[in-house]
Protein backbone atom coordinates (compact mmCIF):
# COMPACT_ATOMS: atom_id res chain seq x y z
CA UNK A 1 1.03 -18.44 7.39
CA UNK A 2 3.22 -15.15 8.09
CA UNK A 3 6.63 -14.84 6.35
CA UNK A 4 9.02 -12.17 7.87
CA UNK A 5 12.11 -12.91 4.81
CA UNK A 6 14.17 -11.33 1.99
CA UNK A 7 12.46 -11.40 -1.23
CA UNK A 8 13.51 -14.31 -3.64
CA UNK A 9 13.27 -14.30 -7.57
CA UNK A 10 10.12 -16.61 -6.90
CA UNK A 11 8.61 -13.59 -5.40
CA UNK A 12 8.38 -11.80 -8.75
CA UNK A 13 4.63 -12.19 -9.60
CA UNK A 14 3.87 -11.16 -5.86
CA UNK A 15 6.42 -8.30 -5.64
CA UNK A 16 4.95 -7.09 -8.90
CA UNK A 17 1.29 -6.66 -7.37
CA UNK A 18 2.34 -4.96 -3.96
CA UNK A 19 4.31 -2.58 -5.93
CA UNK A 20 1.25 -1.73 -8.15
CA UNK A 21 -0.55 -1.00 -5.13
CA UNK A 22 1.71 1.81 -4.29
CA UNK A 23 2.19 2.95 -7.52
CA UNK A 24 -1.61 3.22 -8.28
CA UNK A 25 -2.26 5.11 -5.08
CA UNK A 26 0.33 7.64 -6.54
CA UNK A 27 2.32 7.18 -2.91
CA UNK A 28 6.00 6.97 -2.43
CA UNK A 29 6.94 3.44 -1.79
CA UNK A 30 7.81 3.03 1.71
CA UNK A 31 10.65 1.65 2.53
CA UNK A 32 12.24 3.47 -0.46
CA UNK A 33 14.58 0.67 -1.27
CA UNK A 34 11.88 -1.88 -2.04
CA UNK A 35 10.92 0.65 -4.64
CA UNK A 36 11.50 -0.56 -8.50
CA UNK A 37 12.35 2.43 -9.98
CA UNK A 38 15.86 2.68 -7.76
CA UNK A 39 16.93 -0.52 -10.11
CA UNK A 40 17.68 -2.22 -13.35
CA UNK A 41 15.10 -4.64 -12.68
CA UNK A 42 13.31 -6.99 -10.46
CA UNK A 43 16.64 -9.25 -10.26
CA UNK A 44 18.40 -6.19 -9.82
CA UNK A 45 16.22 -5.39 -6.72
CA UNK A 46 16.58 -8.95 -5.09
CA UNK A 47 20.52 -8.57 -5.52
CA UNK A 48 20.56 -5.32 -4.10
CA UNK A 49 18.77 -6.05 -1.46
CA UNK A 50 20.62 -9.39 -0.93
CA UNK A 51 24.18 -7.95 -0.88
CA UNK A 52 23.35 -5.08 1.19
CA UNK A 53 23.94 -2.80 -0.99
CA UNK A 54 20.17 -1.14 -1.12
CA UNK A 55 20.73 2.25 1.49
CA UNK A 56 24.30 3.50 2.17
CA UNK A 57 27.16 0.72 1.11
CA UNK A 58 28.96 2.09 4.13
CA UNK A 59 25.91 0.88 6.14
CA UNK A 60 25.14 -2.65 7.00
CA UNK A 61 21.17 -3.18 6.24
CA UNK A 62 18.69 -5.75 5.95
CA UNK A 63 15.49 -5.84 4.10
CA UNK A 64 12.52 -8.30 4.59
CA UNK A 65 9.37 -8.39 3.49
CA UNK A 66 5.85 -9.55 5.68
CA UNK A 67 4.51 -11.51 3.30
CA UNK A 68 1.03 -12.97 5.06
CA UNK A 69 -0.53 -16.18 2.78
CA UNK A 70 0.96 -15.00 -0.02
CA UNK A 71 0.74 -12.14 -0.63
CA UNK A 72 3.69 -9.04 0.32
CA UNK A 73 2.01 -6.67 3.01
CA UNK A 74 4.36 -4.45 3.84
CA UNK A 75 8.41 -4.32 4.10
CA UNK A 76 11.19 -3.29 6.62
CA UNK A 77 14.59 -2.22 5.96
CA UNK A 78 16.97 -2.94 9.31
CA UNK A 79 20.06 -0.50 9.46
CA UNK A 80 22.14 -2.53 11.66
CA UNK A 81 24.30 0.68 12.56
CA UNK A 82 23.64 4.50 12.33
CA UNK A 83 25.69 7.32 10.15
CA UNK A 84 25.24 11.05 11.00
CA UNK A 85 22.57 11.22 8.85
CA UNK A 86 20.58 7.94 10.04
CA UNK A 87 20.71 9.45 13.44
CA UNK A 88 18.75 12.68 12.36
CA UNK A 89 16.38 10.99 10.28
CA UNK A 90 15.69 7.53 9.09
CA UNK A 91 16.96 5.46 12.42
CA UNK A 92 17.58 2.08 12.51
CA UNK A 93 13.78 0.83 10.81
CA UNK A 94 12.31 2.07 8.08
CA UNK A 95 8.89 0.42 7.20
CA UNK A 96 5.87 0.29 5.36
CA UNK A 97 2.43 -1.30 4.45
CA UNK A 98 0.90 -0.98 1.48
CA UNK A 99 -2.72 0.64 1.63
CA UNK A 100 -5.37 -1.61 1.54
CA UNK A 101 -2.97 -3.30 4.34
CA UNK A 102 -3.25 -0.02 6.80
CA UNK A 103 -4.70 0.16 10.06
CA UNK A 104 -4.95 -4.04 10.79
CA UNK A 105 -1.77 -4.16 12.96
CA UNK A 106 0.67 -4.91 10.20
CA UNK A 107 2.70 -1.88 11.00
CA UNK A 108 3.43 -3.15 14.52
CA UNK A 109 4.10 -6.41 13.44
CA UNK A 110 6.52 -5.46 10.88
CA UNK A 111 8.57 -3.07 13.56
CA UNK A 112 8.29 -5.69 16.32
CA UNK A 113 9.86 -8.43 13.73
CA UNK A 114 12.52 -5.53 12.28
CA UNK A 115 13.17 -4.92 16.39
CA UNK A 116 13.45 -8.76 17.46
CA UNK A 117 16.48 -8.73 14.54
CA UNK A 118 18.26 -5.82 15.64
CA UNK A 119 17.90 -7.71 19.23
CA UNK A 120 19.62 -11.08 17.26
CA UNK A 121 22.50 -8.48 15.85
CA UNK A 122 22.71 -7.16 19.46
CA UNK A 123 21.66 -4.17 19.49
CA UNK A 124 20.37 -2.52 22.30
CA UNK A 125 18.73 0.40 21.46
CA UNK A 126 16.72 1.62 18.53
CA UNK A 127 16.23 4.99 17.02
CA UNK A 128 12.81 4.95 15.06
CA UNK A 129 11.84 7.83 13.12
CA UNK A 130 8.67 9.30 11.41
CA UNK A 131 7.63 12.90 9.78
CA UNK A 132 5.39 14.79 12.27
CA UNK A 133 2.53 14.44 10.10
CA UNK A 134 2.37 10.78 10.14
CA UNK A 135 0.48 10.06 13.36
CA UNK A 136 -0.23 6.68 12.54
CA UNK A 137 3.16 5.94 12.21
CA UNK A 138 4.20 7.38 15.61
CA UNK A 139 1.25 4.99 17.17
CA UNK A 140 3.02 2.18 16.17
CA UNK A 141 6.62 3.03 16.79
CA UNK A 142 4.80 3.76 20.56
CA UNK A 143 2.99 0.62 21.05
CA UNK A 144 6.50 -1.05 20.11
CA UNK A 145 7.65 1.18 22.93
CA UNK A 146 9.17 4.43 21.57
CA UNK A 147 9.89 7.15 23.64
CA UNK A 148 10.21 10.32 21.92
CA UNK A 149 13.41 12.40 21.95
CA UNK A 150 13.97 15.53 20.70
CA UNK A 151 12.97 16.73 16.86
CA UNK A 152 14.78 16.78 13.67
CA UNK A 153 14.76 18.80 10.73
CA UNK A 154 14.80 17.35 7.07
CA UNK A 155 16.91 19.44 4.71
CA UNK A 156 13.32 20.81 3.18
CA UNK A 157 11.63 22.10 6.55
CA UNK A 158 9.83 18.66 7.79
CA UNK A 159 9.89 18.27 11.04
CA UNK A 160 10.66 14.43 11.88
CA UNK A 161 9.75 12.77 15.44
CA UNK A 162 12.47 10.93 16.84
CA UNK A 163 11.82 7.60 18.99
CA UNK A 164 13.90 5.17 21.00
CA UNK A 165 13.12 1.79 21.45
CA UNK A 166 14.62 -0.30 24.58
CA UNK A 167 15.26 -3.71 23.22
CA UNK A 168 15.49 -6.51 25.26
């Protein structure tokens, strides 16, 4: 059974594991809000995340979590609006799998559920971004239906692809 869903304090033990998996792969955790470090502790994190208060406060987000028989596969983070800086880099989804997770379709699932909730919230159009390196990343945000718009430029040279996403 597949679970699209905010974390809960049940989700401790399960949480704890997915974040190891980053962690031990010495990768940054992706979306950076799900990532420990950013809080006091895990209740800390499930607040945060709970109240909204995760990315920008001046930003209305949502964070849920794939969670697939148990165990926490990957994570989205749903900016329901865009600031200046969202619309450069970072769009309306960011979203992540963790690595022994990769290349099994979870990606797609997690931006197709992240996309069907900015369709409940009514919006009509998403921006999707993703550094130029990641290809695998841009393969997903495609088969979701991106269409790439013009480049932008993170403050330390990266060059991000930009994507918008029709949704119905």
């Amino acid at each position: 059974m597949a679970e699209f869903r905010e974390l809960t304090m049940a989700d401790e033990e399960r949480y704890c594991e997915y974040i190891k998996e980053w962690i031990d792969n010495d990768e940054l955790v992706v979306p950076r809000v799900t990532d420990i470090v950013k809080y006091d502790d895990f209740e800390d994190l499930v607040k945060s995340l709970e109240a909204n208060k995760s990315h920008d406060e001046s930003i209305d987000n949502t964070t849920y979590f794939l969670i697939v028989e148990g165990t926490i596969i990957g994570a989205a983070n749903i900016r329901h609006d865009l600031n200046h800086k969202l619309k450069k880099v970072g769009g309306h989804v960011g979203y992540g799998v963790r690595r022994s997770y990769r290349g099994q379709g979870y990606g797609s699932k997690i931006l197709k559920k992240a996309l069907d909730y900015l369709s409940r919230i009514d919006v009509k159009e998403a921006l999707v971004t993703c550094e130029k390196s990641n290809t695998s990343s841009a393969k997903v945000i495609e088969k979701n239906g991106g269409e790439e718009i013009e480049p932008s430029v993170m403050e330390d040279g990266t060059e991000v692809r930009r994507f918008i996403i029709e949704i119905a």
